[in-house]
C-alpha atoms as a PDB file:
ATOM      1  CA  UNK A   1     126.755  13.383  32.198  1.00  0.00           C
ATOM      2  CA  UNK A   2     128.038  16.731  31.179  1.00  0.00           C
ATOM      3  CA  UNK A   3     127.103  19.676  33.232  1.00  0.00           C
ATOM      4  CA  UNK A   4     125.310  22.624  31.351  1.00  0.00           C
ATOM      5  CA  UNK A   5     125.280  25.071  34.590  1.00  0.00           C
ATOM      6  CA  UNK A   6     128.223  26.195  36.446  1.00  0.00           C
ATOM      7  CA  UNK A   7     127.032  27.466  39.952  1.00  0.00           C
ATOM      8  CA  UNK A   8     129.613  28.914  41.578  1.00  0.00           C
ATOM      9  CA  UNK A   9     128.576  29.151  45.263  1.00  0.00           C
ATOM     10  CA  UNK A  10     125.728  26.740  47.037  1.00  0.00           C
ATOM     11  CA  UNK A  11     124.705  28.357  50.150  1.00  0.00           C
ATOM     12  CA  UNK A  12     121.002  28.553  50.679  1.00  0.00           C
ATOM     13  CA  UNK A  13     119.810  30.991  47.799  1.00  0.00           C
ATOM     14  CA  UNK A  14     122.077  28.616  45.387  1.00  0.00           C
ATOM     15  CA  UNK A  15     121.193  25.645  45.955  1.00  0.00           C
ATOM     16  CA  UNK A  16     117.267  27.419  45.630  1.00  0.00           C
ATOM     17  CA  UNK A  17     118.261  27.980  42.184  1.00  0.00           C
ATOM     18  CA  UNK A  18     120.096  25.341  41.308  1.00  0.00           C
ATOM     19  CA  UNK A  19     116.851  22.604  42.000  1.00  0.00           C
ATOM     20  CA  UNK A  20     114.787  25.401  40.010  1.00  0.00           C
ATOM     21  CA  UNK A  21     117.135  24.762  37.418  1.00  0.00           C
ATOM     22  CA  UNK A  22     117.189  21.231  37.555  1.00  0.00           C
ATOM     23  CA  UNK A  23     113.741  20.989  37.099  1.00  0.00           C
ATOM     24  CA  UNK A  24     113.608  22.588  33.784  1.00  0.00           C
ATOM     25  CA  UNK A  25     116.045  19.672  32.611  1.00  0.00           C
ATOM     26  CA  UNK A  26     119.484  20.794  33.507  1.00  0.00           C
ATOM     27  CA  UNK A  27     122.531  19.068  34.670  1.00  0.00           C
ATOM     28  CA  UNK A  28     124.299  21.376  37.424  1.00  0.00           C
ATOM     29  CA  UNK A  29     127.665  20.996  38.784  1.00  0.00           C
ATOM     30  CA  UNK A  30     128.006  23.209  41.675  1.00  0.00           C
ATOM     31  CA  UNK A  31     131.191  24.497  43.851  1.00  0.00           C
ATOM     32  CA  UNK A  32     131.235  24.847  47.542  1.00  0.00           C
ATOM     33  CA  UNK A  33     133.786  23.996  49.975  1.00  0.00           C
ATOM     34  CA  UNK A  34     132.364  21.224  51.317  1.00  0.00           C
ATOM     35  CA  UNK A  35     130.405  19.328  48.581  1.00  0.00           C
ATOM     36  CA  UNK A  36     128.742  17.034  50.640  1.00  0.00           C
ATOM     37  CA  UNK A  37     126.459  19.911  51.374  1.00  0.00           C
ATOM     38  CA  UNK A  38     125.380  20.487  47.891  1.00  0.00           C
ATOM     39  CA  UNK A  39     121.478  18.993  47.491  1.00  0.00           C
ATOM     40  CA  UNK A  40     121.194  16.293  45.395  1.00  0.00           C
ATOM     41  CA  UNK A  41     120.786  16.241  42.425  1.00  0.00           C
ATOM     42  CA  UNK A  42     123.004  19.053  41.905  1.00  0.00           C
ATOM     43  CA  UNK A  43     126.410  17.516  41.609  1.00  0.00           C
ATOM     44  CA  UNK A  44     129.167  19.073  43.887  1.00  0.00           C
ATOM     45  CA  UNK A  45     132.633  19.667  43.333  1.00  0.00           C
ATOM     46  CA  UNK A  46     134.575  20.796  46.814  1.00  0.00           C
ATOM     47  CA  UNK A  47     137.193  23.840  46.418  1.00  0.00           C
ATOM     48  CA  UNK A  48     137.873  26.717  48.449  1.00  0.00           C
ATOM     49  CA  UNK A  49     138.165  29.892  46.126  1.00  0.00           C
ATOM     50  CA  UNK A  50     139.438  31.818  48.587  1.00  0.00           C
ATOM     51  CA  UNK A  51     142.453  29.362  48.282  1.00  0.00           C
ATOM     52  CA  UNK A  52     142.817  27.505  44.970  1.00  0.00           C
ATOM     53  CA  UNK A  53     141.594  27.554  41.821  1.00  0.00           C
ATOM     54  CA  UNK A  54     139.409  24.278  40.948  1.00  0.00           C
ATOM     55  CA  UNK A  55     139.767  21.905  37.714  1.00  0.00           C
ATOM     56  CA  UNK A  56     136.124  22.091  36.011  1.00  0.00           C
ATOM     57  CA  UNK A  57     135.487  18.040  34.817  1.00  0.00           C
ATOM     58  CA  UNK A  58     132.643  17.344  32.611  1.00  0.00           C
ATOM     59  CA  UNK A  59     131.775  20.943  32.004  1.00  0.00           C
ATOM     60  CA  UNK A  60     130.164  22.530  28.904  1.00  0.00           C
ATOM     61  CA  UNK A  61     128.444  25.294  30.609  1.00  0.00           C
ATOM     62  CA  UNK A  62     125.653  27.414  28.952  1.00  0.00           C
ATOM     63  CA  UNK A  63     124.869  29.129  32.461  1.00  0.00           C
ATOM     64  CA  UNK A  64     126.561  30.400  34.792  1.00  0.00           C
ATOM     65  CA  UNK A  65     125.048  31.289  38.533  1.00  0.00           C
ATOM     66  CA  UNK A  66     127.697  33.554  40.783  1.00  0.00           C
ATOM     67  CA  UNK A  67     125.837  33.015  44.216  1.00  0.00           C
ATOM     68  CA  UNK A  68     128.566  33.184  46.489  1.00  0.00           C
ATOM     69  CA  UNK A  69     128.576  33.981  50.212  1.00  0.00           C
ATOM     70  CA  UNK A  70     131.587  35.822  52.695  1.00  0.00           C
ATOM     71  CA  UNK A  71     132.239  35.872  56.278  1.00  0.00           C
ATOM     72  CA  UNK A  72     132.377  37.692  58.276  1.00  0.00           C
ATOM     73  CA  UNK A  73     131.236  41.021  57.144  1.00  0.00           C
ATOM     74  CA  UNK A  74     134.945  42.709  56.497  1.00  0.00           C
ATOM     75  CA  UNK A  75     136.591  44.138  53.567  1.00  0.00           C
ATOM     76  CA  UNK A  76     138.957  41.487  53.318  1.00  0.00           C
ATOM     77  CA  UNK A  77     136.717  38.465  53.179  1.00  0.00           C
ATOM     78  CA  UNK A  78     134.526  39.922  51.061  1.00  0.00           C
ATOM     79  CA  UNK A  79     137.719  40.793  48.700  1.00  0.00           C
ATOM     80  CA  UNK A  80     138.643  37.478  49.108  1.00  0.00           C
ATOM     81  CA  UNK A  81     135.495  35.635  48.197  1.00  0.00           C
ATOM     82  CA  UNK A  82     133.659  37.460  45.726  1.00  0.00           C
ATOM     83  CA  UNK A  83     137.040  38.927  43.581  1.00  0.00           C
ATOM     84  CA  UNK A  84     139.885  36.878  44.215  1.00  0.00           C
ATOM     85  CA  UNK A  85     137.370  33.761  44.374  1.00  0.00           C
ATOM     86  CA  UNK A  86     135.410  34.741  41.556  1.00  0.00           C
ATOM     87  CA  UNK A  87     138.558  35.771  39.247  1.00  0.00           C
ATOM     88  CA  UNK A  88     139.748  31.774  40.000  1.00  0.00           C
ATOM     89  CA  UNK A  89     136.467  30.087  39.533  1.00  0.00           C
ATOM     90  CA  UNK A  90     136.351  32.209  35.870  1.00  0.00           C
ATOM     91  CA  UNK A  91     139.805  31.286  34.835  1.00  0.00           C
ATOM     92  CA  UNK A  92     138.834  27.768  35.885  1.00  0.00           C
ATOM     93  CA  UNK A  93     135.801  28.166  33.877  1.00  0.00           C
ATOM     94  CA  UNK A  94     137.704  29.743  30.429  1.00  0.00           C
ATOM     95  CA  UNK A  95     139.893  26.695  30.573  1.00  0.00           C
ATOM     96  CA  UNK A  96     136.802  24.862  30.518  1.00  0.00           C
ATOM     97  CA  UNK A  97     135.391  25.911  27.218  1.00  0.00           C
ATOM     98  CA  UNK A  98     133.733  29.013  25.458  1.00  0.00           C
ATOM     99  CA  UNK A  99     131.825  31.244  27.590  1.00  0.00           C
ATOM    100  CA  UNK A 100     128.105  30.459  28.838  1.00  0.00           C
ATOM    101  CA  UNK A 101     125.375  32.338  26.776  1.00  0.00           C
ATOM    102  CA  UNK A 102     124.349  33.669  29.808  1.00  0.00           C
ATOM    103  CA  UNK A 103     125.553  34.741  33.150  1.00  0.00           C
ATOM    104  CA  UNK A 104     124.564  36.354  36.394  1.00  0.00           C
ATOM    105  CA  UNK A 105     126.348  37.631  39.310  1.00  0.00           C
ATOM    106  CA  UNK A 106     124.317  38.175  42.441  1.00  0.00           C
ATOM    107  CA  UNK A 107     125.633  41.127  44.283  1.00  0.00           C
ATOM    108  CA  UNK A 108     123.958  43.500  46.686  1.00  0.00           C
ATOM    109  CA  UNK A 109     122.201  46.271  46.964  1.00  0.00           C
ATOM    110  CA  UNK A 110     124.784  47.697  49.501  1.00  0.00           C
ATOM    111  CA  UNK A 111     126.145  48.992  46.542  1.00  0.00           C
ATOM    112  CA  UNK A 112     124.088  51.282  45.884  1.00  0.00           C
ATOM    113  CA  UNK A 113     124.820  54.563  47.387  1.00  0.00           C
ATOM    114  CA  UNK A 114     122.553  55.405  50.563  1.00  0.00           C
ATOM    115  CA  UNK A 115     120.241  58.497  49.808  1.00  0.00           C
ATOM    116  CA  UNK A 116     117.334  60.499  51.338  1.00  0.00           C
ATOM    117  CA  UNK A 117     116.271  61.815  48.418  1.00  0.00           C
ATOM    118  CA  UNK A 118     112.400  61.472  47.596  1.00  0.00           C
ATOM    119  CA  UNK A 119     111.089  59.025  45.547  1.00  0.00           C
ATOM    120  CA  UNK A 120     112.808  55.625  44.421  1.00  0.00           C
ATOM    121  CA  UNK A 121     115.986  54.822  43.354  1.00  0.00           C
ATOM    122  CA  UNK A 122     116.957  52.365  40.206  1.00  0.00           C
ATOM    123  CA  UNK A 123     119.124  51.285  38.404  1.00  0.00           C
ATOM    124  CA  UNK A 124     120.262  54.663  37.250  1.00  0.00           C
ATOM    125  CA  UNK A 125     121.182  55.928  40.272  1.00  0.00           C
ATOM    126  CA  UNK A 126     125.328  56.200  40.879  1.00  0.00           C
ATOM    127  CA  UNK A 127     126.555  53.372  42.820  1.00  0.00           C
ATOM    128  CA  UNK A 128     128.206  54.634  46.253  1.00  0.00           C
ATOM    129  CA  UNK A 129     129.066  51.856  48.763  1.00  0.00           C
ATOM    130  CA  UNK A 130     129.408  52.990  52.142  1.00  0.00           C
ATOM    131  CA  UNK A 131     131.499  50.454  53.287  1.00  0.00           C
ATOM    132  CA  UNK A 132     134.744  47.651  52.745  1.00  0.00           C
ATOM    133  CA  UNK A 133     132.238  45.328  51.655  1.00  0.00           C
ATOM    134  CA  UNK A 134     130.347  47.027  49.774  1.00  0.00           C
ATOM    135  CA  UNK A 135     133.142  48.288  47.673  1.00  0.00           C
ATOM    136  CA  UNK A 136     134.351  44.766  46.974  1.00  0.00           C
ATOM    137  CA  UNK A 137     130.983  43.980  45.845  1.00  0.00           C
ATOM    138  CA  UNK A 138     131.510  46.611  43.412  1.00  0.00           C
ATOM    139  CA  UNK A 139     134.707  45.577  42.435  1.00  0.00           C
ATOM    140  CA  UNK A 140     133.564  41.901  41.546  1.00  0.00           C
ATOM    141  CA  UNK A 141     130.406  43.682  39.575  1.00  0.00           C
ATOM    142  CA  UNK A 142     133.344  45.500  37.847  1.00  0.00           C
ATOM    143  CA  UNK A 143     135.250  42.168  37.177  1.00  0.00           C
ATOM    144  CA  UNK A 144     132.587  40.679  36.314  1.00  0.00           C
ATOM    145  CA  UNK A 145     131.611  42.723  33.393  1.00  0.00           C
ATOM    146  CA  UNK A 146     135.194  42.791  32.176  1.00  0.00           C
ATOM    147  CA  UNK A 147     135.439  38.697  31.914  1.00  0.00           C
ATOM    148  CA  UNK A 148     131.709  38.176  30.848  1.00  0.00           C
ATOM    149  CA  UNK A 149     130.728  41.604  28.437  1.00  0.00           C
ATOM    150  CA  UNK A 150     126.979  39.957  28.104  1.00  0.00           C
ATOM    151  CA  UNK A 151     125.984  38.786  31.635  1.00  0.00           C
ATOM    152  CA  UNK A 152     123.792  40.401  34.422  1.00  0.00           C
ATOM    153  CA  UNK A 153     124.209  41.354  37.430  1.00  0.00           C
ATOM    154  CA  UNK A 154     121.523  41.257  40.080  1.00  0.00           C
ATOM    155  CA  UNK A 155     121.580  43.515  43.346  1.00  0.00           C
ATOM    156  CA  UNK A 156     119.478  41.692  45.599  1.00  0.00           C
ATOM    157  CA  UNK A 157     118.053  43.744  48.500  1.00  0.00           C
ATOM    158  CA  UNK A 158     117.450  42.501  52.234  1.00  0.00           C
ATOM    159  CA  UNK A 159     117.445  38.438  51.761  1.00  0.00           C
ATOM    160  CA  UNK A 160     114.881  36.761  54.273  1.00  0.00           C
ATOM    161  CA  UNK A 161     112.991  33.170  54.421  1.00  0.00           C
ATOM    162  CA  UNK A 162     113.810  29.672  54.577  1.00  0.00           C
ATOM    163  CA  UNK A 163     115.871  29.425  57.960  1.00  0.00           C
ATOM    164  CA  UNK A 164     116.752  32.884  58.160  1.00  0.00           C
ATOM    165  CA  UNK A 165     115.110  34.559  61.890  1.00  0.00           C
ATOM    166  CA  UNK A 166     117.333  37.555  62.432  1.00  0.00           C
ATOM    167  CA  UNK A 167     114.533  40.053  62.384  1.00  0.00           C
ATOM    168  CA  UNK A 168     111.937  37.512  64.053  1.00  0.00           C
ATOM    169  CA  UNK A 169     114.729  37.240  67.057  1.00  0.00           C
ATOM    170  CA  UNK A 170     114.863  41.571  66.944  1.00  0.00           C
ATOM    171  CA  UNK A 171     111.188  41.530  67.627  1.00  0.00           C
ATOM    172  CA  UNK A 172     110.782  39.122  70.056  1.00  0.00           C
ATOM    173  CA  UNK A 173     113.532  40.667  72.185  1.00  0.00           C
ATOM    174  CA  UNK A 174     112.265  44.380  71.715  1.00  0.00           C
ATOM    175  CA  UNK A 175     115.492  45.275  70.026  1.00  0.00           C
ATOM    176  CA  UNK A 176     113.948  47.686  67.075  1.00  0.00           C
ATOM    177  CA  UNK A 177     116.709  50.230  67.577  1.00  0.00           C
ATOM    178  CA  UNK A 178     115.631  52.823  64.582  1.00  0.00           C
ATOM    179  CA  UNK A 179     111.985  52.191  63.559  1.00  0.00           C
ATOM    180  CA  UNK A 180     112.077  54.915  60.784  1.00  0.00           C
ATOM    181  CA  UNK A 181     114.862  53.610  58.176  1.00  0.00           C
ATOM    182  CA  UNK A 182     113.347  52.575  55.034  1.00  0.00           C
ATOM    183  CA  UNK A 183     114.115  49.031  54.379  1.00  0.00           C
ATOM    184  CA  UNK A 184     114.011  46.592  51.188  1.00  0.00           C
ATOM    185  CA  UNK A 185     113.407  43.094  51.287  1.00  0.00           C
ATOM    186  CA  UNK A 186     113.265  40.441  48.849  1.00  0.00           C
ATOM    187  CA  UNK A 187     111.787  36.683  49.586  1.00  0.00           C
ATOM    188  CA  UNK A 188     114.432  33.595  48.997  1.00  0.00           C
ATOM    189  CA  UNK A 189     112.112  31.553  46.852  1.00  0.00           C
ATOM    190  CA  UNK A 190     111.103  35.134  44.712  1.00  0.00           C
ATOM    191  CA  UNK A 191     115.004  35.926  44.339  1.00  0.00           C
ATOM    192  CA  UNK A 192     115.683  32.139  42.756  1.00  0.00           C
ATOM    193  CA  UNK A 193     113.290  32.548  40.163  1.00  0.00           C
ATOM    194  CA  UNK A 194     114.545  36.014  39.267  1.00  0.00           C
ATOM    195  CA  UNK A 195     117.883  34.720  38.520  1.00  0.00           C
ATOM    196  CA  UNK A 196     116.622  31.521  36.879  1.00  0.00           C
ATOM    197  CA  UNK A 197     113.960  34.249  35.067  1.00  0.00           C
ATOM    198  CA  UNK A 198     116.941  35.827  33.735  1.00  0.00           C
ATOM    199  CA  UNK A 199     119.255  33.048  33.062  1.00  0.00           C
ATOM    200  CA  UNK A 200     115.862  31.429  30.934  1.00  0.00           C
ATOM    201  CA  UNK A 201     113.899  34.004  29.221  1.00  0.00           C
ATOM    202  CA  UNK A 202     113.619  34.412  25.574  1.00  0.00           C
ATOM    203  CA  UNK A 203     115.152  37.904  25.194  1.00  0.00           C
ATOM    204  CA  UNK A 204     118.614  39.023  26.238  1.00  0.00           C
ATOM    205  CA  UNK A 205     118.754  40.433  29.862  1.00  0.00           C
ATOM    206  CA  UNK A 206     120.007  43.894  30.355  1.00  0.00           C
ATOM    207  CA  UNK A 207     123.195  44.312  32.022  1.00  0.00           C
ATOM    208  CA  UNK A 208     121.792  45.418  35.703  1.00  0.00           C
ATOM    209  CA  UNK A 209     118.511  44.837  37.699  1.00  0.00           C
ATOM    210  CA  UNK A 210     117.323  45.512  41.278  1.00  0.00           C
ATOM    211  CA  UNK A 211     115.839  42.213  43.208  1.00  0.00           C
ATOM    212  CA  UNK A 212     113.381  43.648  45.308  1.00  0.00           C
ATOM    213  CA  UNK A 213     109.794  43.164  46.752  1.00  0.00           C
ATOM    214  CA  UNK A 214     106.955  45.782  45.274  1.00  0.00           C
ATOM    215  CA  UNK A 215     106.923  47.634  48.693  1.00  0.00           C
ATOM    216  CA  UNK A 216     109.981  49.755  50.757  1.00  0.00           C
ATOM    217  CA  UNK A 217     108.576  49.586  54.010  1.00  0.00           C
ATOM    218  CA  UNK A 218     109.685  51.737  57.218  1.00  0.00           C
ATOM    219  CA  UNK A 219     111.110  49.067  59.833  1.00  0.00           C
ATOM    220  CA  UNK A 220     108.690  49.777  62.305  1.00  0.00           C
ATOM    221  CA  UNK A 221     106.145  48.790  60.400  1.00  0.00           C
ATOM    222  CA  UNK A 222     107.494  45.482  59.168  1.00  0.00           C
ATOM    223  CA  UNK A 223     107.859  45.152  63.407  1.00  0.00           C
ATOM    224  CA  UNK A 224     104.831  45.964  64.355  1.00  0.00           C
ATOM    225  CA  UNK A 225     103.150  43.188  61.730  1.00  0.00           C
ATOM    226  CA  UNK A 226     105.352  40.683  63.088  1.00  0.00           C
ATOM    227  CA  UNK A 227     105.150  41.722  66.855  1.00  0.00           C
ATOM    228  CA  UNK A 228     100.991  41.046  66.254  1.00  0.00           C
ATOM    229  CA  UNK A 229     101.787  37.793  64.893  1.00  0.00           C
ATOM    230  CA  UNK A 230     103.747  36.467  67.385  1.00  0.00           C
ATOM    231  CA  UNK A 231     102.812  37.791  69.928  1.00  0.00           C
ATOM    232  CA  UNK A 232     105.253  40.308  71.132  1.00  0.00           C
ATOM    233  CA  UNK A 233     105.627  43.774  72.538  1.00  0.00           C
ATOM    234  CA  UNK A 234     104.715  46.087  69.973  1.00  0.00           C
ATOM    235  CA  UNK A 235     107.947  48.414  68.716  1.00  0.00           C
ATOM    236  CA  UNK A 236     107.172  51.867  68.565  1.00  0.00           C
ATOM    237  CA  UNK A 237     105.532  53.724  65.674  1.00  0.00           C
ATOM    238  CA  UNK A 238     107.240  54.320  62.465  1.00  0.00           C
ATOM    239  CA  UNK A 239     106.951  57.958  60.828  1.00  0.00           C
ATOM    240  CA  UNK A 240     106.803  58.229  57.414  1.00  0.00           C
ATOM    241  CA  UNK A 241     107.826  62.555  58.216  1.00  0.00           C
ATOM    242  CA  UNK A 242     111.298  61.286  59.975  1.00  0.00           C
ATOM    243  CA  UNK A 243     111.811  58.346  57.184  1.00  0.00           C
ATOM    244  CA  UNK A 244     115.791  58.019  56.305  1.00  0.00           C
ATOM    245  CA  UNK A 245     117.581  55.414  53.829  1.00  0.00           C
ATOM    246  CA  UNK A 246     116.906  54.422  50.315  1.00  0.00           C
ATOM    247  CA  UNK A 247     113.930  53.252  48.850  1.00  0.00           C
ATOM    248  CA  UNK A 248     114.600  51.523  45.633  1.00  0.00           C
ATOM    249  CA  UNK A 249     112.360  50.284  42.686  1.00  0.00           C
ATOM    250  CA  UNK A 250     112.028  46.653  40.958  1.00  0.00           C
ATOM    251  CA  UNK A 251     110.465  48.126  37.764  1.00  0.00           C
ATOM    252  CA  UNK A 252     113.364  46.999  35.618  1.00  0.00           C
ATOM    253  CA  UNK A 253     113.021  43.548  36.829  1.00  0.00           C
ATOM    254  CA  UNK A 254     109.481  43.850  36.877  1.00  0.00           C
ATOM    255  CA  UNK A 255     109.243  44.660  32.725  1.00  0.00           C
ATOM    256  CA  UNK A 256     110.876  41.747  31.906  1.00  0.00           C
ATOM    257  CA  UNK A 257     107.702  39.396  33.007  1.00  0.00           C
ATOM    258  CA  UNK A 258     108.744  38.437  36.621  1.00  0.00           C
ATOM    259  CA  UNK A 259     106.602  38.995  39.474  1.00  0.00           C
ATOM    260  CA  UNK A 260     106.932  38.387  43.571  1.00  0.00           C
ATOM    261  CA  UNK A 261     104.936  36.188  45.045  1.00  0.00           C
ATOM    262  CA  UNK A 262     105.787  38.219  48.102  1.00  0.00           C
ATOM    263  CA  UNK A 263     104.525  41.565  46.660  1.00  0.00           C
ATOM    264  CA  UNK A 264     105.667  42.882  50.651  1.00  0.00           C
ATOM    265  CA  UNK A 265     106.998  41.883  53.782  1.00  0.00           C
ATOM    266  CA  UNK A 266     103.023  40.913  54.803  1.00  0.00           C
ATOM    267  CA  UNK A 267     102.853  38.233  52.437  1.00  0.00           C
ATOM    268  CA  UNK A 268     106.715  36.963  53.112  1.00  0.00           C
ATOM    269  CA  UNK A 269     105.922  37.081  56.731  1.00  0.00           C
ATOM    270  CA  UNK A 270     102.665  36.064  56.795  1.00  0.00           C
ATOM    271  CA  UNK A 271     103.186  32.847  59.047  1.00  0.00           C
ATOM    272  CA  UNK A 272     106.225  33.636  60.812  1.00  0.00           C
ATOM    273  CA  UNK A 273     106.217  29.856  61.575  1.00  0.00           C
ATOM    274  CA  UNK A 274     107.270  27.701  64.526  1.00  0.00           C
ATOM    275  CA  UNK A 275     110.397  28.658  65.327  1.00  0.00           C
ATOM    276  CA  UNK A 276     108.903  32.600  65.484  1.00  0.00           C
ATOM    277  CA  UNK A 277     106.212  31.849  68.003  1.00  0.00           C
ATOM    278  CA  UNK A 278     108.097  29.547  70.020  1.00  0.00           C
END
């Protein structure tokens, strides 16, 4: 069977999309390094990007899904996985065919340029990574408008569900360093339908959207909910006065018909599950 979706990258928020994908009828070849850890039925080809540049078989691709994953944190693995890897998996995907009708990159909202400044930022607001990684995230975004003029790219704010216990393990061992930054969150399952939203709806998508939960929340707050419902040593009090950080706004996203199911980090954490109260 021919593939109609190129996913390029199958970590945990691919592979989400891909099955959401597949169950609207499409055949979806996907690339990760190791393909036997690509979820059936999504069919798996193996290639490191980072390395070599992979022969696309049986592809007529429609859509296209950029969803890939670096580590560690560093300039030069990010460089190295979402340019130089994305450059090879595009060439590989021009010698493939014509273009998809529609493509999206997920990137990261560490692009966007840390501010204090009151009320939310969007889309509009100047991109300014702080960091190596960030800038490379950039760069791709760049790269990625050059090679594909009509696809979207999706900054995706703080990831969390499925496996993920980072902040869970934070709160259980008391280690809420800076209670007062504004954070933005976005749930796994409520960032795969935004892309397959976009890759699916009727009208054409604009060229850049925020993927973020209805509510910036201070991180003491999001600690204190959890630390009640596990359990745990309450963090100290966030103050909205000493807040710090960006807030940012889904309301681009948010006109185009999707919705969270995780409007905030009460619903998304609401049962913190086993592995949190253990």
């Amino acid at each position: 069977m021919t593939s109609d979706v190129l996913l390029v990258g199958c970590g945990d928020l691919g592979a989400a999309v891909g099955l959401r994908l597949v169950e609207r009828g499409h055949d979806v070849l996907a690339l990760r390094r190791n393909a036997d850890r690509v979820p059936p039925p999504l069919r798996g080809l193996s290639v490191d990007l980072t390395r070599e540049t992979p022969v696309l078989p049986d592809l007529r691709a429609r859509l296209l899904v950029v969803a890939l994953t670096a580590r560690p944190r560093t300039e030069e693995a990010y460089r190295s996985t979402y340019v130089e890897g994305m450059r090879r998996a595009l060439d590989a995907l021009a010698d493939a065919g014509p273009l998809p009708e529609r493509a999206v990159l997920i990137s990261s909202t560490a692009v966007n340029a840390s501010t204090d400044r009151p009320g939310l930022s969007d889309e509009t607001t100047p991109a300014g990574p702080k960091d190596g990684p960030g800038r490379m995230l950039l760069a791709a975004e760049e790269l990625f408008a050059e090679r594909l003029p009509g696809g979207t790219v999706l900054r995706l704010s703080g990831l969390y569900g499925g496996g993920s216990t980072r902040l869970l393990d934070q709160v259980r061992e008391g280690r809420i360093e800076d209670p007062h930054r504004w954070t933005n969150r976005i749930h796994r399952e409520d960032a795969a339908a935004a892309v397959v939203h976009l890759l699916t709806r009727p009208e054409q998508p604009e060229s850049l959207y925020l993927g973020t939960d209805d509510e910036p929340a201070q991180l003491g707050d999001v600690a204190a909910f959890l630390a009640t419902r596990m359990g745990a040593s309450a963090p100290p009090p966030a103050d909205p006065e000493q807040g710090h950080g960006k807030r940012l706004s889904n309301a681009r996203l948010r006109a185009t018909g999707w919705r969270p199911t995780r409007p905030s980090f009460r619903e998304g954490y609401g049962d913190p599950g086993p592995a949190a109260r253990s």
